[in-house]
Protein backbone atom coordinates (compact mmCIF):
# COMPACT_ATOMS: atom_id res chain seq x y z
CA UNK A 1 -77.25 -14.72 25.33
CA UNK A 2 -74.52 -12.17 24.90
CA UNK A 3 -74.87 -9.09 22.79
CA UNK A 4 -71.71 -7.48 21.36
CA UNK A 5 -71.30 -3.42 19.91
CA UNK A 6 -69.10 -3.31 17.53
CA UNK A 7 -69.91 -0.15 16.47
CA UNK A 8 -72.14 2.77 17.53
CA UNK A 9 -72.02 5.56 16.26
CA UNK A 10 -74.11 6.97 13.09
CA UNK A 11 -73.28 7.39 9.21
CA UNK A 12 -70.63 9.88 9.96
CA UNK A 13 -68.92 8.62 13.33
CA UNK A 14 -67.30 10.11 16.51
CA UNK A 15 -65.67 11.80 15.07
CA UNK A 16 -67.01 12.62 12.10
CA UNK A 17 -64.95 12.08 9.09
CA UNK A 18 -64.47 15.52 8.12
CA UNK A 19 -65.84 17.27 11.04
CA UNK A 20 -64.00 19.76 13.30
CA UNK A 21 -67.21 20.33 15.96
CA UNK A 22 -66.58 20.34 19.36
CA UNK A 23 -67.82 17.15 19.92
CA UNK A 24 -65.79 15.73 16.84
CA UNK A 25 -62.39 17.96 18.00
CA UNK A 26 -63.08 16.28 22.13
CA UNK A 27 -63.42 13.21 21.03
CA UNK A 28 -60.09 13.16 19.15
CA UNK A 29 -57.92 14.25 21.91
CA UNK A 30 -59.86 11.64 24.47
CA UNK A 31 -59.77 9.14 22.21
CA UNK A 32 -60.73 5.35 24.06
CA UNK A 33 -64.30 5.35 24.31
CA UNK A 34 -64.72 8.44 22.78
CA UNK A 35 -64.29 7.15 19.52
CA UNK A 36 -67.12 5.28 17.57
CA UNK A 37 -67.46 3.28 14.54
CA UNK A 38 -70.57 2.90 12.78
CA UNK A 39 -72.96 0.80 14.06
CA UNK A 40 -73.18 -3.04 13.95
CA UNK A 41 -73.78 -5.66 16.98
CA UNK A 42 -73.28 -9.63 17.22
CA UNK A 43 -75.12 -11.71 19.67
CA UNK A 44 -73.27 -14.70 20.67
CA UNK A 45 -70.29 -14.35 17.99
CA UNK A 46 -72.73 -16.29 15.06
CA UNK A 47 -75.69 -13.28 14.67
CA UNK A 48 -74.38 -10.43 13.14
CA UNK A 49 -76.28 -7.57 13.03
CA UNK A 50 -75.73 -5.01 9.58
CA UNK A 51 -72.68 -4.84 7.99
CA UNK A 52 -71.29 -0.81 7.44
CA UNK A 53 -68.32 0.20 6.52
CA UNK A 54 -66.08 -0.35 9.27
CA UNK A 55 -66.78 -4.39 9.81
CA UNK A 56 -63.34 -4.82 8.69
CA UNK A 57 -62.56 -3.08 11.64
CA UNK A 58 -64.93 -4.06 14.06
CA UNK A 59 -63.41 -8.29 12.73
CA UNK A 60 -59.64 -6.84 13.56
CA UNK A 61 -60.49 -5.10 16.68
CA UNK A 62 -62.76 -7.50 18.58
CA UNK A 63 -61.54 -11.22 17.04
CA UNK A 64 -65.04 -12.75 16.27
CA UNK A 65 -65.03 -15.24 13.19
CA UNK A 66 -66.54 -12.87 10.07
CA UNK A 67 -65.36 -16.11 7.62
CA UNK A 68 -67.21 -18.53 9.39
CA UNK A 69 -70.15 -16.21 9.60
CA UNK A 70 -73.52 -17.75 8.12
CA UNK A 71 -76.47 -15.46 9.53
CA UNK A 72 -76.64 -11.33 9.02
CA UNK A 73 -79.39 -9.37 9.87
CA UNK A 74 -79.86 -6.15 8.29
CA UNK A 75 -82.05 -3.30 9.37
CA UNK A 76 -82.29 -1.13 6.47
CA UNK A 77 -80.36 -0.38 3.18
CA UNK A 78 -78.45 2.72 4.01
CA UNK A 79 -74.49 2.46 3.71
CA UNK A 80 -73.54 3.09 7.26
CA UNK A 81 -76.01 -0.29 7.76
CA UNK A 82 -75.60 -2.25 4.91
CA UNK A 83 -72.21 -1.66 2.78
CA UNK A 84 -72.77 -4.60 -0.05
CA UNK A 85 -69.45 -4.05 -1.97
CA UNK A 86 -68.02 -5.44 1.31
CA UNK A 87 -69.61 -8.90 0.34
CA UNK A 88 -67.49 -9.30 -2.83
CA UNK A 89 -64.55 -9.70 -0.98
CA UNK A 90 -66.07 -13.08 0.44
CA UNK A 91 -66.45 -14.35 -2.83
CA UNK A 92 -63.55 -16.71 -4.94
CA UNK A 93 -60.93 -15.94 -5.58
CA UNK A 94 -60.99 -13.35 -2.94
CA UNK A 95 -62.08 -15.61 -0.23
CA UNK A 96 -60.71 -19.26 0.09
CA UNK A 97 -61.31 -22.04 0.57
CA UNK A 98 -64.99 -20.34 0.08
CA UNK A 99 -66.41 -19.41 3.32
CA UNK A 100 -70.31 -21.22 4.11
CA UNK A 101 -73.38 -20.07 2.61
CA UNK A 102 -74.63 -16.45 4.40
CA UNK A 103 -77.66 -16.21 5.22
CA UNK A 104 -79.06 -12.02 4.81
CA UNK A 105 -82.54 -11.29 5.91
CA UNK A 106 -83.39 -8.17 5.40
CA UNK A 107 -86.40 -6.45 3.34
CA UNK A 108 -86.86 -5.11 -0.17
CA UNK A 109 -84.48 -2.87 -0.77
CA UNK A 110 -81.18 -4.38 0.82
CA UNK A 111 -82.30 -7.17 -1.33
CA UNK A 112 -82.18 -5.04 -4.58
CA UNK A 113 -79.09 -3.15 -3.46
CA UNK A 114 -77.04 -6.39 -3.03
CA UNK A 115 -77.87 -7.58 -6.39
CA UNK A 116 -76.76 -4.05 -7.62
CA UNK A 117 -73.46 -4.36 -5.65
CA UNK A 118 -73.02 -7.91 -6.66
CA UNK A 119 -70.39 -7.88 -9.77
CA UNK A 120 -71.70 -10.69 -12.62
CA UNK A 121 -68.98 -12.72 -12.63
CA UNK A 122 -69.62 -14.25 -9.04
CA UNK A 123 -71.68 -17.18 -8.70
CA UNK A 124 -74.24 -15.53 -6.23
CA UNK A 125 -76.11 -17.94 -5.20
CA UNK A 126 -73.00 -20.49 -4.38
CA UNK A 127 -72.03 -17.72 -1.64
CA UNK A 128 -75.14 -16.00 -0.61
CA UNK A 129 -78.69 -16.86 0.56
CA UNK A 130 -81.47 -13.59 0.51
CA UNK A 131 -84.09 -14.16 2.89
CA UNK A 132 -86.54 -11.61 2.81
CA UNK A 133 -87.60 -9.99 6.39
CA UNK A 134 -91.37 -9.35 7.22
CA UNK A 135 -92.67 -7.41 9.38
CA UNK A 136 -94.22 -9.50 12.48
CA UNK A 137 -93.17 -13.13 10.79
CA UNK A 138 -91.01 -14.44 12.93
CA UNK A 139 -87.79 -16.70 11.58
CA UNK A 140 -86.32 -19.32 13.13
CA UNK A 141 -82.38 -18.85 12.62
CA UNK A 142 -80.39 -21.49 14.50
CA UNK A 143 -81.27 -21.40 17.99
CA UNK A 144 -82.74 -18.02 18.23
CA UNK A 145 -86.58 -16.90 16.90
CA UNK A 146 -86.20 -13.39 15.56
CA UNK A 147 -89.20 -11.33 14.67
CA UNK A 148 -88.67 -7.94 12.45
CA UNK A 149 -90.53 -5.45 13.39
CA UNK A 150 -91.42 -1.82 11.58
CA UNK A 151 -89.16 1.22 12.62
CA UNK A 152 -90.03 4.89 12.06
CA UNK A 153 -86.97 5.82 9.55
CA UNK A 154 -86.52 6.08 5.92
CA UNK A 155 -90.36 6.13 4.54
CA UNK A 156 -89.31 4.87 0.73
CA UNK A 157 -88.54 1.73 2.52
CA UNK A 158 -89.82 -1.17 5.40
CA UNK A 159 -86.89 -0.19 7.95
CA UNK A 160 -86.48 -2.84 10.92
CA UNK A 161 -85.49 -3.53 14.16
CA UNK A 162 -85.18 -6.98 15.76
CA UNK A 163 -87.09 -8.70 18.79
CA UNK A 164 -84.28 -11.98 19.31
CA UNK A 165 -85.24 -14.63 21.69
CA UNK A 166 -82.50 -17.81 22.51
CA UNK A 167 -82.04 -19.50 26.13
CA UNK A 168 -85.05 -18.14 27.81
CA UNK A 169 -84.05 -14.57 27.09
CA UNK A 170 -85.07 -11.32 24.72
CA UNK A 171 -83.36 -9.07 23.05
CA UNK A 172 -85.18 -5.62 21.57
CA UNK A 173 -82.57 -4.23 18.65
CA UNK A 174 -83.85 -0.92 17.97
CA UNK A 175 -81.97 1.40 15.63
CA UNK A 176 -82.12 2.80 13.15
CA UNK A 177 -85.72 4.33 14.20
CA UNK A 178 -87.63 7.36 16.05
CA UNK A 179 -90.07 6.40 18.30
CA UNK A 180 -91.48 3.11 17.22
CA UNK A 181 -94.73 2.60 15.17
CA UNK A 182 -98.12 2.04 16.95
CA UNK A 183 -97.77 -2.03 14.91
CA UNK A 184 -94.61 -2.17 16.50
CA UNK A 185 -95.67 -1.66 20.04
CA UNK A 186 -99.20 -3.65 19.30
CA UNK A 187 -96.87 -6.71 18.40
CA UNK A 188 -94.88 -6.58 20.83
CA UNK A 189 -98.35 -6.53 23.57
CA UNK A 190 -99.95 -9.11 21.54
CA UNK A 191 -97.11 -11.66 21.70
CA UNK A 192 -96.53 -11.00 25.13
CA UNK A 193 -92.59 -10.38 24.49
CA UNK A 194 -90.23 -10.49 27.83
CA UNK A 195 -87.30 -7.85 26.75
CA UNK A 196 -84.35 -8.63 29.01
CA UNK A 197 -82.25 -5.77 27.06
CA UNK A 198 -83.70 -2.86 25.29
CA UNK A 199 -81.43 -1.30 22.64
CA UNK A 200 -82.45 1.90 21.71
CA UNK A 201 -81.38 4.40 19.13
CA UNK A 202 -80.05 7.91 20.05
CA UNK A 203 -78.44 9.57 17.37
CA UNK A 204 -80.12 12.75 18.72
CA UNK A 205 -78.49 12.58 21.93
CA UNK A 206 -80.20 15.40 24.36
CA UNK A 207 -82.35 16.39 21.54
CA UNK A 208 -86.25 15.15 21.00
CA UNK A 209 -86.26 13.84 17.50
CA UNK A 210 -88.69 10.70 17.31
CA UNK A 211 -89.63 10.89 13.78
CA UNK A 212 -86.46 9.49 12.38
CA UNK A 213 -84.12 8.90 15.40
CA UNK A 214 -84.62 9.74 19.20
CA UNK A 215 -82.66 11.42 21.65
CA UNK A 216 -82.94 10.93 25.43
CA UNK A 217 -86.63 12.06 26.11
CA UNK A 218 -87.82 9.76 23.47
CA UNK A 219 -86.03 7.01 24.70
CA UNK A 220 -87.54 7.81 27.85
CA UNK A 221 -91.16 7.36 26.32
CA UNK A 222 -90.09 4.33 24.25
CA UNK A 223 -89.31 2.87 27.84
CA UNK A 224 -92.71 4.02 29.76
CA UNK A 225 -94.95 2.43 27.03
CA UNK A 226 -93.21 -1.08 26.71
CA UNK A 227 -93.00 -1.09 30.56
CA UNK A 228 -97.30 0.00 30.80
CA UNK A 229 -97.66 -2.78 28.42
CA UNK A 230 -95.88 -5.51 30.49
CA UNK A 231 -92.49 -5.67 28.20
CA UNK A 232 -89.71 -4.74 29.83
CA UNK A 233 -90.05 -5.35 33.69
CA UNK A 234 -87.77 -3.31 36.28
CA UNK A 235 -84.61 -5.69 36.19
CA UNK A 236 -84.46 -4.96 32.06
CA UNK A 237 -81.54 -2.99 31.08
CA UNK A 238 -81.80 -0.05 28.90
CA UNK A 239 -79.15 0.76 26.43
CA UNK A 240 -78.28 3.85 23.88
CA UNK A 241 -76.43 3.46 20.65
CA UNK A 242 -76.48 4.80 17.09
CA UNK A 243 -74.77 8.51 18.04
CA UNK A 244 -74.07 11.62 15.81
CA UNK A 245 -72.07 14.79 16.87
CA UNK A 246 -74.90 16.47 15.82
CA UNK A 247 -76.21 15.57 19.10
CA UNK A 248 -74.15 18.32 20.42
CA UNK A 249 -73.03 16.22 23.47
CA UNK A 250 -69.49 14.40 24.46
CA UNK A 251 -69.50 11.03 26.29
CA UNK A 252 -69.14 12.56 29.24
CA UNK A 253 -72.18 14.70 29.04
CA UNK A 254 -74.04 11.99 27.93
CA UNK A 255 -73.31 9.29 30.65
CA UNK A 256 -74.21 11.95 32.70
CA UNK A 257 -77.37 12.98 31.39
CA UNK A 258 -77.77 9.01 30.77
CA UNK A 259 -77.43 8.29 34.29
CA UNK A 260 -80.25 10.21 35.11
CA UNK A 261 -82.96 8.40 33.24
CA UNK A 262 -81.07 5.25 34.16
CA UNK A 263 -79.56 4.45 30.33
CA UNK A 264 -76.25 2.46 30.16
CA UNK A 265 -74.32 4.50 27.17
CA UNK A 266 -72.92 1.87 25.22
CA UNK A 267 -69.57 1.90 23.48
CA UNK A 268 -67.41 0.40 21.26
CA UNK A 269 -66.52 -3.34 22.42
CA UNK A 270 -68.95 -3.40 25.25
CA UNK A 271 -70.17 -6.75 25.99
CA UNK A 272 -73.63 -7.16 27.87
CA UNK A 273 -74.77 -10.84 29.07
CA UNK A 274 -78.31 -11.15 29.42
């Protein structure tokens, strides 16, 4: 299984769209890595993972087949996760011949939001398929089982993450969230879940958050209580994603206070086989 960043930065991006920080001002003149998109992640080039506003530029930059895309998974209904005016554009006469059926599973709210976004005169249900996400029910989407679980973000809303399994292998998604909920972690013991690769959120960069996001000491307690209850084993990697300036650090600061706990920083285009 292969997992893909497209993206990974937060709502705002690196830099920040109207910023002038020092973060946002260093990352400009570096440029390269530096630079981040908002976040979004495909595993094997067929499961993508949210759709902000930048997937046009994420299906430019990296090549992967957005038409021929069936399966999206969406964590939560904010705009830098789930931009639905995007999806017109893969409707006729925009799109053609008419790309497959997608596929979204998500929860509640992206549900209502795309229906909101969605103008009348498209045939919705030719194009589009809404499969609603539950917490803890797992769904079996092509070869991969993928079980939502509960993230600690927006309370008017069930915000996810993703446990995906394909191949003999596990994948923990987990952004957009502070540290995760006691269900999450109970599930995760109870089904006796193998993470190969951890994906963790850390928009706050040095920072504690945990409530909404996490920064590096938050991470490292995420990490401590999936390893005491058997999850991830010593050969799992351990990734950061989902950054905001407001984290006050560069990249280079942060690979090097990464390094430390033992955190590969991802990055735009990074490719990870598991």
């Amino acid at each position: 299984m292969r997992l893909r960043y497209l993206g990974t930065a937060a709502a705002e991006g690196i830099p920040a769209v109207f910023c002038r920080c020092p973060v946002c001002a260093e990352a400009r003149r570096l440029g390269g890595r530096d630079l981040r998109t908002r976040s979004q992640a495909i595993v094997n080039d067929d499961l993508l993972i949210d759709l902000p506003p930048d997937t046009y530029a994420h299906y430019l930059a990296y090549g992967f087949d957005l038409p021929g895309i069936t399966e999206l998974l969406v964590t939560h209904s904010h705009t830098d996760h789930f931009y639905a005016t995007e999806l017109e554009m893969r409707c006729s006469p925009l799109a053609h011949p008419e790309p497959p059926v997608m596929r979204i599973y998500c929860n509640e709210a992206v549900e209502a939001k795309f229906h909101r976004s969605m103008p009348p005169k498209h045939n919705v249900e030719k194009n589009f398929s809404i499969v609603r996400a539950r917490p803890f029910v797992p769904l079996a989407i092509r070869d991969y089982s993928v079980v939502p679980l509960l993230a600690r973000h927006d309370r008017a809303e069930e915000c996810l993450l993703y446990l995906i399994s394909s191949g003999g292998k596990t994948l923990l998604y987990g952004n957009d969230t502070g540290l995760f909920p006691d269900s999450t972690f109970d599930y995760i013991e109870r089904s006796g879940a193998r993470i190969d690769l951890a994906s963790f959120d850390c928009t706050a960069m040095g920072q504690r958050d945990g409530k909404n996001h996490m920064g590096l000491a938050d991470v490292a307690e995420a990490r401590e209580r999936l390893t005491r209850l058997g999850a991830l084993g010593a050969g799992a990697a351990c990734v950061i994603t989902h950054f905001s300036h407001n984290g006050r650090l560069t990249r280079p600061q942060l690979e090097e206070a990464a390094a430390k706990e033992g955190f590969l920083v991802a990055y735009d285009g990074l490719s990870l086989e598991l």
